[in-house]
PDB file of N, CA and C in Angstrom:
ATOM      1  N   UNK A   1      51.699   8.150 -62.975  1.00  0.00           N
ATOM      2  CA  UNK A   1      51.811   7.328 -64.159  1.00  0.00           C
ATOM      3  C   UNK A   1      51.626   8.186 -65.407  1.00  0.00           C
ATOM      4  N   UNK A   2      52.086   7.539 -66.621  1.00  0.00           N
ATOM      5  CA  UNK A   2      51.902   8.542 -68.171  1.00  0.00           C
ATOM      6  C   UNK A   2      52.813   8.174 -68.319  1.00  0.00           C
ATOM      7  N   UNK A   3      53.760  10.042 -68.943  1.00  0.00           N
ATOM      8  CA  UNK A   3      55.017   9.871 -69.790  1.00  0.00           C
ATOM      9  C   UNK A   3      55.679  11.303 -69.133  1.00  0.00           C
ATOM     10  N   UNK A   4      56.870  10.985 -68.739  1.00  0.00           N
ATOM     11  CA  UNK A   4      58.320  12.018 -68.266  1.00  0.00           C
ATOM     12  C   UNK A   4      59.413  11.902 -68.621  1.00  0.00           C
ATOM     13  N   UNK A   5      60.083  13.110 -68.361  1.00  0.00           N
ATOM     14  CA  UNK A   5      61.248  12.777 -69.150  1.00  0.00           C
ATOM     15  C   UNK A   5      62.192  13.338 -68.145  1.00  0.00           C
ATOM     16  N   UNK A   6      63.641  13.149 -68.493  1.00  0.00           N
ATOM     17  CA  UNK A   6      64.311  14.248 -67.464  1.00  0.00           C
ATOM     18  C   UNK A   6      66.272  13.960 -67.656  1.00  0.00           C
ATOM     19  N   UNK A   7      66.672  15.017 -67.604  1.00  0.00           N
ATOM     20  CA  UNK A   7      67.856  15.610 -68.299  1.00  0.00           C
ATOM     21  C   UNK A   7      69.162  15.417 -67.183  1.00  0.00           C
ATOM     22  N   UNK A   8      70.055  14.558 -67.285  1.00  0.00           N
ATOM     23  CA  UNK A   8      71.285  15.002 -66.452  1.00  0.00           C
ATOM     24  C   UNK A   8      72.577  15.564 -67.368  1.00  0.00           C
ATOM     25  N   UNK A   9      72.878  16.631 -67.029  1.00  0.00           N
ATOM     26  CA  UNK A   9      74.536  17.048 -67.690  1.00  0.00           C
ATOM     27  C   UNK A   9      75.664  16.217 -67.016  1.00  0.00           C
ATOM     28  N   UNK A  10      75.910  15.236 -67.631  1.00  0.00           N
ATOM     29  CA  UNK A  10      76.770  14.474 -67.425  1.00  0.00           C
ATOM     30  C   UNK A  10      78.404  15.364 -67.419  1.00  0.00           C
ATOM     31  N   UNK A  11      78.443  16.216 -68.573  1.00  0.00           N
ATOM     32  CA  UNK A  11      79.128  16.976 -68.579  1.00  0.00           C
ATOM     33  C   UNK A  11      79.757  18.037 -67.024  1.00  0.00           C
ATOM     34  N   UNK A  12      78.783  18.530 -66.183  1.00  0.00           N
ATOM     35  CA  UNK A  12      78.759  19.393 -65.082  1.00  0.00           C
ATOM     36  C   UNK A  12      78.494  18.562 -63.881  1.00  0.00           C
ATOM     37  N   UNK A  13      77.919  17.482 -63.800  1.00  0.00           N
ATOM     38  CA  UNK A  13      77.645  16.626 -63.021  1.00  0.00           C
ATOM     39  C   UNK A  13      76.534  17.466 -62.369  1.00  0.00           C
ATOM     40  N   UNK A  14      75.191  17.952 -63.333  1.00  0.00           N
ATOM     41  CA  UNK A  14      74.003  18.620 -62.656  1.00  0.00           C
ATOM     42  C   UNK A  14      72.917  18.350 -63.072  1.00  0.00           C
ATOM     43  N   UNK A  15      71.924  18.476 -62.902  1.00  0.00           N
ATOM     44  CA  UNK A  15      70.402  18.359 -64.007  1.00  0.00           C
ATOM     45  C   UNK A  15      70.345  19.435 -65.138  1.00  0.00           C
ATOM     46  N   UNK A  16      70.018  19.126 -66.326  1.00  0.00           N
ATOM     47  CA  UNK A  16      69.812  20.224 -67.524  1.00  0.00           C
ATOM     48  C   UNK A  16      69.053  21.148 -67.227  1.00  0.00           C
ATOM     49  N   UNK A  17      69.019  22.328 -66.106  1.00  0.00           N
ATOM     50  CA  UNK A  17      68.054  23.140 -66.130  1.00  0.00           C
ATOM     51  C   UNK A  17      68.207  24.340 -67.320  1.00  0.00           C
ATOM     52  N   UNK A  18      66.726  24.612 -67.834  1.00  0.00           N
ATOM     53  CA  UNK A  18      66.764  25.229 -69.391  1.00  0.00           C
ATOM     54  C   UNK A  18      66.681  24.548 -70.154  1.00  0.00           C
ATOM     55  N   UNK A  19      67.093  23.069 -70.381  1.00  0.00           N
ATOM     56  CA  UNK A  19      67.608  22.846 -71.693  1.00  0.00           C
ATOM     57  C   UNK A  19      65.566  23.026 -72.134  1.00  0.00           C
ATOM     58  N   UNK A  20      66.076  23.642 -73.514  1.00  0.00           N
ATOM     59  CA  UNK A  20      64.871  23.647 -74.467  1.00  0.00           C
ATOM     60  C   UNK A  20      64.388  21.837 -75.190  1.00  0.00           C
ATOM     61  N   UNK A  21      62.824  21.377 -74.814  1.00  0.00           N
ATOM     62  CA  UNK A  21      62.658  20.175 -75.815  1.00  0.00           C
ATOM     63  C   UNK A  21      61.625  20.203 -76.200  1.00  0.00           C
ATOM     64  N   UNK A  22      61.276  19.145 -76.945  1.00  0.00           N
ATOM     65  CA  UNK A  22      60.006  19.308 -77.981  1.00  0.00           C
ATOM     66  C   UNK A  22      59.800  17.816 -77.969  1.00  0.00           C
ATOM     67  N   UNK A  23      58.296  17.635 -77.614  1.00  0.00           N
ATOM     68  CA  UNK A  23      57.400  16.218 -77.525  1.00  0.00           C
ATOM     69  C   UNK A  23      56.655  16.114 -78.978  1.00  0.00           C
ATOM     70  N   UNK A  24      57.042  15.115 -79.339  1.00  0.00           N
ATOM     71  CA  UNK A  24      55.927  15.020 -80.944  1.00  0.00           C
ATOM     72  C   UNK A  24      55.286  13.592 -80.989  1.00  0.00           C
ATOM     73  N   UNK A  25      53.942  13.290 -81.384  1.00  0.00           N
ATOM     74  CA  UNK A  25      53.508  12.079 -82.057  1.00  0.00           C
ATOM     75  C   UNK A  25      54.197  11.587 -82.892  1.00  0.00           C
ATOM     76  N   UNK A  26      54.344  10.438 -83.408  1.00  0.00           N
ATOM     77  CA  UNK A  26      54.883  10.230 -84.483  1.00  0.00           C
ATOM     78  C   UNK A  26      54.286   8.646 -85.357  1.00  0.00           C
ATOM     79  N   UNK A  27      53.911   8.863 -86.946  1.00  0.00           N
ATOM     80  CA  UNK A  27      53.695   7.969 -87.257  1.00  0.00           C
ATOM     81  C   UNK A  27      54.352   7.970 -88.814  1.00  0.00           C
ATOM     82  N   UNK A  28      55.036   6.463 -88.981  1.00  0.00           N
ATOM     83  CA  UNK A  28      55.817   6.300 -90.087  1.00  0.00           C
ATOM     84  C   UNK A  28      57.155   8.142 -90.160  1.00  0.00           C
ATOM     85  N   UNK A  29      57.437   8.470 -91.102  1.00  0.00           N
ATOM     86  CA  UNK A  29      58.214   9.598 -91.339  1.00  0.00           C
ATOM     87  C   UNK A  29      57.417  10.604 -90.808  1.00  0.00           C
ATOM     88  N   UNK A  30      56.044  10.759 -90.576  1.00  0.00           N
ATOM     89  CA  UNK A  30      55.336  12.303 -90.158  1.00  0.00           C
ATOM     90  C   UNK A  30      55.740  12.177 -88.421  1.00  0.00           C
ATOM     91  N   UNK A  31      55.598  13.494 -88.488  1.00  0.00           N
ATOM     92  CA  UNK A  31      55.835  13.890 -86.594  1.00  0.00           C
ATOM     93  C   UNK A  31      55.121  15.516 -86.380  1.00  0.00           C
ATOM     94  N   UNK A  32      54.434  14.647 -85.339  1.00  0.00           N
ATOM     95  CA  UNK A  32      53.632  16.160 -85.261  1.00  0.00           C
ATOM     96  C   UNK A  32      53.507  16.862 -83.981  1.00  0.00           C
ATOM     97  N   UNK A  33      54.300  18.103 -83.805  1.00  0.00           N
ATOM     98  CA  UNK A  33      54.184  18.617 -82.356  1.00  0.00           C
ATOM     99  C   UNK A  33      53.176  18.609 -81.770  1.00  0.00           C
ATOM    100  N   UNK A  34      53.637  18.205 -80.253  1.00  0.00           N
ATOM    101  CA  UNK A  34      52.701  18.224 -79.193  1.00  0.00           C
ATOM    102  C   UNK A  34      52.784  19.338 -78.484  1.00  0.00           C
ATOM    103  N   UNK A  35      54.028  19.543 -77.871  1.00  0.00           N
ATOM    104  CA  UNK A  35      54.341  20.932 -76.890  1.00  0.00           C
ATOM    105  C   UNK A  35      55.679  20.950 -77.021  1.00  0.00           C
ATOM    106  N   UNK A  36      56.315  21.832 -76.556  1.00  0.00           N
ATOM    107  CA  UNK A  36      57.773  22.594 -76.418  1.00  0.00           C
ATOM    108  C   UNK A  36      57.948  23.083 -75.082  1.00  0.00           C
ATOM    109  N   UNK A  37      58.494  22.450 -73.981  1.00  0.00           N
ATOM    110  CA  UNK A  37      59.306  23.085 -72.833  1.00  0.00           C
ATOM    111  C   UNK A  37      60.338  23.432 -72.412  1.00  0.00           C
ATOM    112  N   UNK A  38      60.708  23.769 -71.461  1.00  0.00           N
ATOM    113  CA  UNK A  38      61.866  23.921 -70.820  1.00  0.00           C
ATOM    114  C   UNK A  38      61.868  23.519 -69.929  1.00  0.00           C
ATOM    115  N   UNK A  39      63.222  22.365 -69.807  1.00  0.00           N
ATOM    116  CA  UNK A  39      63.510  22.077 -68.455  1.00  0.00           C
ATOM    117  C   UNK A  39      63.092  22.261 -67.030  1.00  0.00           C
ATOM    118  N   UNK A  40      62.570  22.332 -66.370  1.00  0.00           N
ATOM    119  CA  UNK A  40      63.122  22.975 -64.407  1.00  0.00           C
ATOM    120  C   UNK A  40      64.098  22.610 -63.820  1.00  0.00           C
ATOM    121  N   UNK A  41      64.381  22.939 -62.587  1.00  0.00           N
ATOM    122  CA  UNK A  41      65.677  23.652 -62.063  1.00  0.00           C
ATOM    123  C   UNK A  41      66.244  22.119 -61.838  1.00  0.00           C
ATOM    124  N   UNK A  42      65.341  21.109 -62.067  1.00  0.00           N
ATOM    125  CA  UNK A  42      65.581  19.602 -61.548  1.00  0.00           C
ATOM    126  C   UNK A  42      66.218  18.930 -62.824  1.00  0.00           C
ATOM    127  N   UNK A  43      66.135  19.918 -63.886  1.00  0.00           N
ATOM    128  CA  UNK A  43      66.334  18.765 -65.213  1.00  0.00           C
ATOM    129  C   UNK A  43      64.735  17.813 -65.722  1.00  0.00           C
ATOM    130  N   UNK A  44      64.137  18.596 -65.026  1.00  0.00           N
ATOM    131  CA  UNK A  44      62.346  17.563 -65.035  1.00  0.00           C
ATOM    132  C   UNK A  44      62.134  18.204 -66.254  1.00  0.00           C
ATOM    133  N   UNK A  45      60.964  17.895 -66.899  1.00  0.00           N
ATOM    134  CA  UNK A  45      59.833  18.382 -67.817  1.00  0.00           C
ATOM    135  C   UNK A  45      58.928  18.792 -66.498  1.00  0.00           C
ATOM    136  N   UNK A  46      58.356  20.440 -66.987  1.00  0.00           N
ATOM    137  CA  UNK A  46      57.896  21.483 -65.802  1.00  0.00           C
ATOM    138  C   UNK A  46      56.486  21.170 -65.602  1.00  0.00           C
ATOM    139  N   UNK A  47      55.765  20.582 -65.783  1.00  0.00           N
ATOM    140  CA  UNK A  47      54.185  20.142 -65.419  1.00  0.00           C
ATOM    141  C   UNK A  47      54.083  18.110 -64.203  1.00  0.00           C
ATOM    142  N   UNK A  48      55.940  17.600 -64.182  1.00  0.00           N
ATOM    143  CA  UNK A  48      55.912  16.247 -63.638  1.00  0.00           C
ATOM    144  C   UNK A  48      55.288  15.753 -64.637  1.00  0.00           C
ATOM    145  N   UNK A  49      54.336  15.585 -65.530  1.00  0.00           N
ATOM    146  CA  UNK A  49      54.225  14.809 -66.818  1.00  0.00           C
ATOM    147  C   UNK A  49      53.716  15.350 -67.969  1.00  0.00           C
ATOM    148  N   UNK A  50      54.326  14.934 -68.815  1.00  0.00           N
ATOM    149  CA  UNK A  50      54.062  14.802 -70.509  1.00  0.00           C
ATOM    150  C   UNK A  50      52.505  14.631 -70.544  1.00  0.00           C
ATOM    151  N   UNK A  51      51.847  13.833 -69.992  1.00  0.00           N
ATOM    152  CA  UNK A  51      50.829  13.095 -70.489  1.00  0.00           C
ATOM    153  C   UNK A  51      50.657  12.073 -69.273  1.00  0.00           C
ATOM    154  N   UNK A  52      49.251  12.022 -68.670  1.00  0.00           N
ATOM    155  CA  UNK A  52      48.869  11.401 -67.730  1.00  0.00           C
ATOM    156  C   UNK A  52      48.533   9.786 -68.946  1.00  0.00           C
ATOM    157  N   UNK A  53      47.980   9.176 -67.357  1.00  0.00           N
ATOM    158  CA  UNK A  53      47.669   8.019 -68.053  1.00  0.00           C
ATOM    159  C   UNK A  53      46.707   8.115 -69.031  1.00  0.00           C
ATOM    160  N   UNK A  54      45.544   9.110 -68.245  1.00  0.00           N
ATOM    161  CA  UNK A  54      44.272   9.354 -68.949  1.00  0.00           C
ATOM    162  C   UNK A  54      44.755   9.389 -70.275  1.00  0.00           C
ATOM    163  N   UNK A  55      45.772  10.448 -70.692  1.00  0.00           N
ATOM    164  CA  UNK A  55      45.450  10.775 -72.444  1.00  0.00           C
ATOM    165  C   UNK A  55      46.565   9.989 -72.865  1.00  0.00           C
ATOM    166  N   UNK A  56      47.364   9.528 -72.514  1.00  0.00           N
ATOM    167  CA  UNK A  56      48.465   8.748 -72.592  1.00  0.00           C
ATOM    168  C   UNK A  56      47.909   7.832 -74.055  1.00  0.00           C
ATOM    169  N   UNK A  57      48.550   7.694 -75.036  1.00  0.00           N
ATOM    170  CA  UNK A  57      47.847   6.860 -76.222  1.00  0.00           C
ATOM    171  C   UNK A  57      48.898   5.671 -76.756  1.00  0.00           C
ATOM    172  N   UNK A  58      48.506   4.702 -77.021  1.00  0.00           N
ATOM    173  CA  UNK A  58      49.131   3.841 -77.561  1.00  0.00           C
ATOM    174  C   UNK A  58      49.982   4.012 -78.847  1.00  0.00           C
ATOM    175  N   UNK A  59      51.317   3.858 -79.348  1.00  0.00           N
ATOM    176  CA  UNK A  59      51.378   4.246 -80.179  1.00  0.00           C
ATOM    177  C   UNK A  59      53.507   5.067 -80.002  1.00  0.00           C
ATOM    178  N   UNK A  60      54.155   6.012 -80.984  1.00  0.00           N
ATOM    179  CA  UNK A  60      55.057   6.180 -81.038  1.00  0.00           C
ATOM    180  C   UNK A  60      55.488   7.880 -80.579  1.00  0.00           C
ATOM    181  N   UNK A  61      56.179   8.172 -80.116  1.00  0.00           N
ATOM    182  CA  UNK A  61      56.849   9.398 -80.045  1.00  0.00           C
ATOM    183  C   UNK A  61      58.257   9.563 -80.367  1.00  0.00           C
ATOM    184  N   UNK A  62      58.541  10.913 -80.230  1.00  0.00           N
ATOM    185  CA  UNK A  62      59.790  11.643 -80.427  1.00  0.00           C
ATOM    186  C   UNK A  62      60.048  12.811 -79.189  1.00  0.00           C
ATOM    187  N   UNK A  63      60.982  12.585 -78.828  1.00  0.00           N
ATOM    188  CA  UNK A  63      61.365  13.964 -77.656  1.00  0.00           C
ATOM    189  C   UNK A  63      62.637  14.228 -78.062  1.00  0.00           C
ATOM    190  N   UNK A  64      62.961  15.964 -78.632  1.00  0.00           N
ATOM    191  CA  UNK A  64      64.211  16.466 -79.085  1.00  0.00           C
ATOM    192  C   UNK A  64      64.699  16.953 -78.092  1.00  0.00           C
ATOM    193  N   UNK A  65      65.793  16.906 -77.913  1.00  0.00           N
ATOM    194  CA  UNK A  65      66.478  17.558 -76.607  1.00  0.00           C
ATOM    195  C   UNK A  65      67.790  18.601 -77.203  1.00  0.00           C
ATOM    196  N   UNK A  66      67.787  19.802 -77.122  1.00  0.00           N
ATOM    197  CA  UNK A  66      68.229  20.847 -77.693  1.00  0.00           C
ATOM    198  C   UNK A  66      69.484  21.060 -77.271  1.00  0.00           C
ATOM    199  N   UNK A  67      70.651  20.069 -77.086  1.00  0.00           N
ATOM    200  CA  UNK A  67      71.780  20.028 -77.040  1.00  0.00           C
ATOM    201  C   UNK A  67      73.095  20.932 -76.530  1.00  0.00           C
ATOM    202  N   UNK A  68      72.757  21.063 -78.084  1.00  0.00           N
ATOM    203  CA  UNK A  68      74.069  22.517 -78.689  1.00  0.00           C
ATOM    204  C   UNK A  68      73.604  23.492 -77.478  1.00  0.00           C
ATOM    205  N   UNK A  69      72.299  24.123 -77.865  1.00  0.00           N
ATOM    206  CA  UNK A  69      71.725  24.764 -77.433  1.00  0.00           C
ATOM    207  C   UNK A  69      72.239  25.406 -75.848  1.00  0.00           C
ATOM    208  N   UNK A  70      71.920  24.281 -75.025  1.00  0.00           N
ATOM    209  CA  UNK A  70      71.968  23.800 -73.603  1.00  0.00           C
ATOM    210  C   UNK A  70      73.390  24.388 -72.867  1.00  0.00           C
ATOM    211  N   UNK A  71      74.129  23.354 -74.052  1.00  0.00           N
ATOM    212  CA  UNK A  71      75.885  23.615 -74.023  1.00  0.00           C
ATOM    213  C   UNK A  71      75.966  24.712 -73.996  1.00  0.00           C
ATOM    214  N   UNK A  72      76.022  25.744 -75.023  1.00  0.00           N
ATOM    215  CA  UNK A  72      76.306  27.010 -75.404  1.00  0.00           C
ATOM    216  C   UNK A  72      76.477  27.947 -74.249  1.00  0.00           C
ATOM    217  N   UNK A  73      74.596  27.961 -74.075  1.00  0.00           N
ATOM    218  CA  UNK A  73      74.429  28.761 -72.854  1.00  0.00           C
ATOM    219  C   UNK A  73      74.978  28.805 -71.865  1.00  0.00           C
ATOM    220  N   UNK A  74      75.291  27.454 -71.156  1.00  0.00           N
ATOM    221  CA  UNK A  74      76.052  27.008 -70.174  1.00  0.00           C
ATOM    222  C   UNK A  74      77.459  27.340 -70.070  1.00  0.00           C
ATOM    223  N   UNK A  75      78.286  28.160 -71.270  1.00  0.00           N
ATOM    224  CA  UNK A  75      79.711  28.972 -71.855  1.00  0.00           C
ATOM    225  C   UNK A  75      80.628  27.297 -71.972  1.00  0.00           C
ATOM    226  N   UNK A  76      79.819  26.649 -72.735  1.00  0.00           N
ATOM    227  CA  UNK A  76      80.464  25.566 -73.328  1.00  0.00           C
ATOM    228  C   UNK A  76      81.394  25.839 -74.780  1.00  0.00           C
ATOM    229  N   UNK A  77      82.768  26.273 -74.924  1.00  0.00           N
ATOM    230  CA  UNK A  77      82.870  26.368 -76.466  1.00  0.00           C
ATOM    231  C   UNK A  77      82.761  24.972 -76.875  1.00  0.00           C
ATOM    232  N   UNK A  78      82.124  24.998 -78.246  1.00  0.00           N
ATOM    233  CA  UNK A  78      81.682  24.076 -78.798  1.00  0.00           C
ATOM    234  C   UNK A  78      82.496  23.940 -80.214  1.00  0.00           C
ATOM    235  N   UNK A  79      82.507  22.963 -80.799  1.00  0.00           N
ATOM    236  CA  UNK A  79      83.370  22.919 -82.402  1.00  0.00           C
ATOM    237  C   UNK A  79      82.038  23.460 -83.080  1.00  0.00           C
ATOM    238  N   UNK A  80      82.442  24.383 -84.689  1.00  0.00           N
ATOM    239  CA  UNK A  80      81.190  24.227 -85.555  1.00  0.00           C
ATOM    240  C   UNK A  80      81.639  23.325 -86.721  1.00  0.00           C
ATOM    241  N   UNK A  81      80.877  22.389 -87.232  1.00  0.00           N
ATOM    242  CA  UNK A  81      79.413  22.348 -86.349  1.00  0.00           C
ATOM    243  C   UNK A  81      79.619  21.506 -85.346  1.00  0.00           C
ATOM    244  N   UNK A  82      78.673  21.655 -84.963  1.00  0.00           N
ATOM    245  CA  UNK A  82      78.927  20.865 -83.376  1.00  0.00           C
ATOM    246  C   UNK A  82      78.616  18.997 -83.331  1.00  0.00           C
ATOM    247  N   UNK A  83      79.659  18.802 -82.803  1.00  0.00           N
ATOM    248  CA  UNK A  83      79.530  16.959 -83.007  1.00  0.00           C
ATOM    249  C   UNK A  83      77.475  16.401 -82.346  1.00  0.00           C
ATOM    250  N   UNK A  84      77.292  17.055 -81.315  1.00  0.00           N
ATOM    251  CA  UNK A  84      75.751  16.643 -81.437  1.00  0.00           C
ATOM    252  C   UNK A  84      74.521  18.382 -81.112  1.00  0.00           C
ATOM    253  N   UNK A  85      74.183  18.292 -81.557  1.00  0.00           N
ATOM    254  CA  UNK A  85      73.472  19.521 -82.134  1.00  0.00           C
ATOM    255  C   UNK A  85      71.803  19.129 -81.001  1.00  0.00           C
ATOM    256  N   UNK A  86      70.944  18.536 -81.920  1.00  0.00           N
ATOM    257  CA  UNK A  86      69.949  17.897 -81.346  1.00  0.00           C
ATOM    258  C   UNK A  86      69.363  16.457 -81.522  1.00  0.00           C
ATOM    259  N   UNK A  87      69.402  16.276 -79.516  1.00  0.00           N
ATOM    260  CA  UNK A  87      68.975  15.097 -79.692  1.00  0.00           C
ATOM    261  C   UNK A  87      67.922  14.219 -79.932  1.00  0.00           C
ATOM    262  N   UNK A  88      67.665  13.435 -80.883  1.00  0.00           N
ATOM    263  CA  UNK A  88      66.001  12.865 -81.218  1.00  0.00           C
ATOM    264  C   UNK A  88      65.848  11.962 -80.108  1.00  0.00           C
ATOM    265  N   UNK A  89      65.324  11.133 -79.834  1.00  0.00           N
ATOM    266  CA  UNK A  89      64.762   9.959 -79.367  1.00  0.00           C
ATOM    267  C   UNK A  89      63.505   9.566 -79.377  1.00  0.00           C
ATOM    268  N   UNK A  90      63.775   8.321 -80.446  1.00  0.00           N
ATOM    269  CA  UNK A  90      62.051   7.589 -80.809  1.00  0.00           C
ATOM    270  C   UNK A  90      61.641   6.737 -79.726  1.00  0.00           C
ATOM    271  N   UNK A  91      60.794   6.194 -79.290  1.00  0.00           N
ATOM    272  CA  UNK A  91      60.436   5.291 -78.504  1.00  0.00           C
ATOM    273  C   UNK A  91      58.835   5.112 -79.018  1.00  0.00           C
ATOM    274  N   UNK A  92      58.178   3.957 -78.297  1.00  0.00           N
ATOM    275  CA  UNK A  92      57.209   3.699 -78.161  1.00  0.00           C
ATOM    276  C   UNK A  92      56.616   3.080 -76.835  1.00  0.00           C
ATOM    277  N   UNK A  93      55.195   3.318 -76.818  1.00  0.00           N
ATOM    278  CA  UNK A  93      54.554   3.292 -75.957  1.00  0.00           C
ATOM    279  C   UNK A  93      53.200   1.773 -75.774  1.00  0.00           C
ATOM    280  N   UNK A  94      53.722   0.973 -75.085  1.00  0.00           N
ATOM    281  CA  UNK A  94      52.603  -0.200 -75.952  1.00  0.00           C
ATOM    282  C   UNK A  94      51.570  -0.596 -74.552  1.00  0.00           C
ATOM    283  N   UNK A  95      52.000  -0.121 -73.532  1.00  0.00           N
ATOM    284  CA  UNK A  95      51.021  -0.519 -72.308  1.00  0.00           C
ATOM    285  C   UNK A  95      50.355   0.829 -71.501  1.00  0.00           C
ATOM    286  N   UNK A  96      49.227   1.768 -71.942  1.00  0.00           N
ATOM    287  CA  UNK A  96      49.276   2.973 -70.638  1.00  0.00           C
ATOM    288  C   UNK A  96      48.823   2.778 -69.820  1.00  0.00           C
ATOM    289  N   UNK A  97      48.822   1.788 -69.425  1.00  0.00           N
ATOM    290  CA  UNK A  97      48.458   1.813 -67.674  1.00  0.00           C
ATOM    291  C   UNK A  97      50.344   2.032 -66.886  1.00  0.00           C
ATOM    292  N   UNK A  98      50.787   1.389 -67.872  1.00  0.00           N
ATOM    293  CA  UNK A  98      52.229   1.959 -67.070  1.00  0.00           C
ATOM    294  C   UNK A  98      53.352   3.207 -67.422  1.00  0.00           C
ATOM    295  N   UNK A  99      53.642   3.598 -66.437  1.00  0.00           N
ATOM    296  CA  UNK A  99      54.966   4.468 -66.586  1.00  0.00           C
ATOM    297  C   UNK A  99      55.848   4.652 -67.706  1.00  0.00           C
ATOM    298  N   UNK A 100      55.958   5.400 -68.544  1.00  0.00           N
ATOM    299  CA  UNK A 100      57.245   5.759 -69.159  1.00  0.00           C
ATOM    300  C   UNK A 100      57.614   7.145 -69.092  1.00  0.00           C
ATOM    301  N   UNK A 101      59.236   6.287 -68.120  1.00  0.00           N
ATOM    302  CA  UNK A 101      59.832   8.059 -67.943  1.00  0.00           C
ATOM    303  C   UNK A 101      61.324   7.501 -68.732  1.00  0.00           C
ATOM    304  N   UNK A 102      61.589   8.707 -69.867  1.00  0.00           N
ATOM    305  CA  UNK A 102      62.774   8.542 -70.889  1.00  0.00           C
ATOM    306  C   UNK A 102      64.414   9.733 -70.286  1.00  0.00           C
ATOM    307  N   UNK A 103      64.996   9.183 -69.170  1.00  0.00           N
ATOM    308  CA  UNK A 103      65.579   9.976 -69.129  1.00  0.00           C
ATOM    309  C   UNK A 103      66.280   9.966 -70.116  1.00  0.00           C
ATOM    310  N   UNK A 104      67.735  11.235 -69.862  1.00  0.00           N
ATOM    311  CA  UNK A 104      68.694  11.467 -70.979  1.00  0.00           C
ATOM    312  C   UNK A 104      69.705  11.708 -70.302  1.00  0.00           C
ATOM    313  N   UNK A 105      70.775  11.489 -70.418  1.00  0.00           N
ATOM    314  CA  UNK A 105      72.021  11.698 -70.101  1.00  0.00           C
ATOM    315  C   UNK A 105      72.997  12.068 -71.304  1.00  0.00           C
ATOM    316  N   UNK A 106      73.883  12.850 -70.783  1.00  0.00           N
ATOM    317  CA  UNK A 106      74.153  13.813 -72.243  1.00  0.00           C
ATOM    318  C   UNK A 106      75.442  14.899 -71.903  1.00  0.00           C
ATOM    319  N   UNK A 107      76.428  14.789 -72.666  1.00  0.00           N
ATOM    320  CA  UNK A 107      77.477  15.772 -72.325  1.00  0.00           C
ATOM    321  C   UNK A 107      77.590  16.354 -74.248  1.00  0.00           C
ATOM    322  N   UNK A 108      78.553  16.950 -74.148  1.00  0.00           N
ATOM    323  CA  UNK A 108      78.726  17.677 -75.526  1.00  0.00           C
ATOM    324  C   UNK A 108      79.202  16.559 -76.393  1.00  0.00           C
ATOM    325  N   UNK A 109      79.458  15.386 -76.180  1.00  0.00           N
ATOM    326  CA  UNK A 109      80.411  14.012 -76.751  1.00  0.00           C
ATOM    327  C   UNK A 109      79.308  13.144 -76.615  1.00  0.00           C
ATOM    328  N   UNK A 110      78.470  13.044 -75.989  1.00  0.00           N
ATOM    329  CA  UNK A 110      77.703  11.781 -75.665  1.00  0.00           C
ATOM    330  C   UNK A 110      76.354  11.638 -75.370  1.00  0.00           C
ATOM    331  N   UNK A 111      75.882  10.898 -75.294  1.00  0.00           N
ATOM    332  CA  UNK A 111      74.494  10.676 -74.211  1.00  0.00           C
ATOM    333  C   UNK A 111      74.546   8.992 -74.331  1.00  0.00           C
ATOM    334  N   UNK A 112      73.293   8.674 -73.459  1.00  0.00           N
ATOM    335  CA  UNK A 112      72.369   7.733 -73.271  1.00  0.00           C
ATOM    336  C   UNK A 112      71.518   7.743 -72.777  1.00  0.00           C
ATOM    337  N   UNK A 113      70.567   6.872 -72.979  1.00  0.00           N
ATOM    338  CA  UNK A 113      68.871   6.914 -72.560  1.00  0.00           C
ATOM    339  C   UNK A 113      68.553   5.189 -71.910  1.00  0.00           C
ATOM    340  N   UNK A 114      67.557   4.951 -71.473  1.00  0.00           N
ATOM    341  CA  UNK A 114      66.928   4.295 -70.577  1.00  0.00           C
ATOM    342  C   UNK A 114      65.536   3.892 -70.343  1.00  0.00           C
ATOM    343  N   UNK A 115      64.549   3.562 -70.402  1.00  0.00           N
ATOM    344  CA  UNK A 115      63.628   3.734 -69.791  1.00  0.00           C
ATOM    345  C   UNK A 115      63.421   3.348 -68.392  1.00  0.00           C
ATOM    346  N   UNK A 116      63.287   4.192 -68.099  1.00  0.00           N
ATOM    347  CA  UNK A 116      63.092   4.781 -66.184  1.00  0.00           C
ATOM    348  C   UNK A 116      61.888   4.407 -65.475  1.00  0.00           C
ATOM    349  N   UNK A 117      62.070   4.513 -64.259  1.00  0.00           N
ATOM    350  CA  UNK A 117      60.903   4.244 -63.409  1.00  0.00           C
ATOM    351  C   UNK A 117      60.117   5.231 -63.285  1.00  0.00           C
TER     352      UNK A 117
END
């Protein structure tokens, strides 16, 4: 239980391994980093969670998911600038006794998100 996240390249039909992201608090316009990872070979966030239940806090986040980035590496040519660069996603968190896992799904044209089991 807590908070996870986790990456499919819709594009390759694989998990985002690498892609670079960044977890932040967030309240009103301020956002304040938490940590910065990288992917594993699964497309996971590399520890299985963000945040157990224990510290898990009531309240809002942001997870950037480094896109362009991802693409690039992967010998994606890309347009400049690139139609999605990086991806935000706000959510909130209003119960921690339960689960939130935010996947992402995501090609160089697209994504969507979910909240997951």
């Amino acid at each position: 239980m807590g908070l996870s996240t986790h990456v499919l390249d819709t594009m390759h039909g694989t998990p985002a391994a690498g892609m670079a992201v960044e977890l932040y608090t967030t309240s009103g316009a301020q956002a304040t980093l938490v940590k910065s990872f990288v992917l594993n070979s699964d497309g996971r966030n590399p520890d299985g969670l963000l945040y157990d239940n224990s510290s898990l806090q009531r309240g809002t986040y942001r997870l950037v998911f480094d896109v362009a980035a991802y693409f690039a590496a992967r010998g994606v040519t890309l347009p400049e600038p690139n139609f999605l660069n990086k991806v935000s996603l706000d959510f909130g968190v209003a119960d921690t006794r339960q689960h939130y896992h935010v996947p992402l799904l995501v090609s160089p044209w697209s994504y969507s998100t979910y909240r997951g089991s």
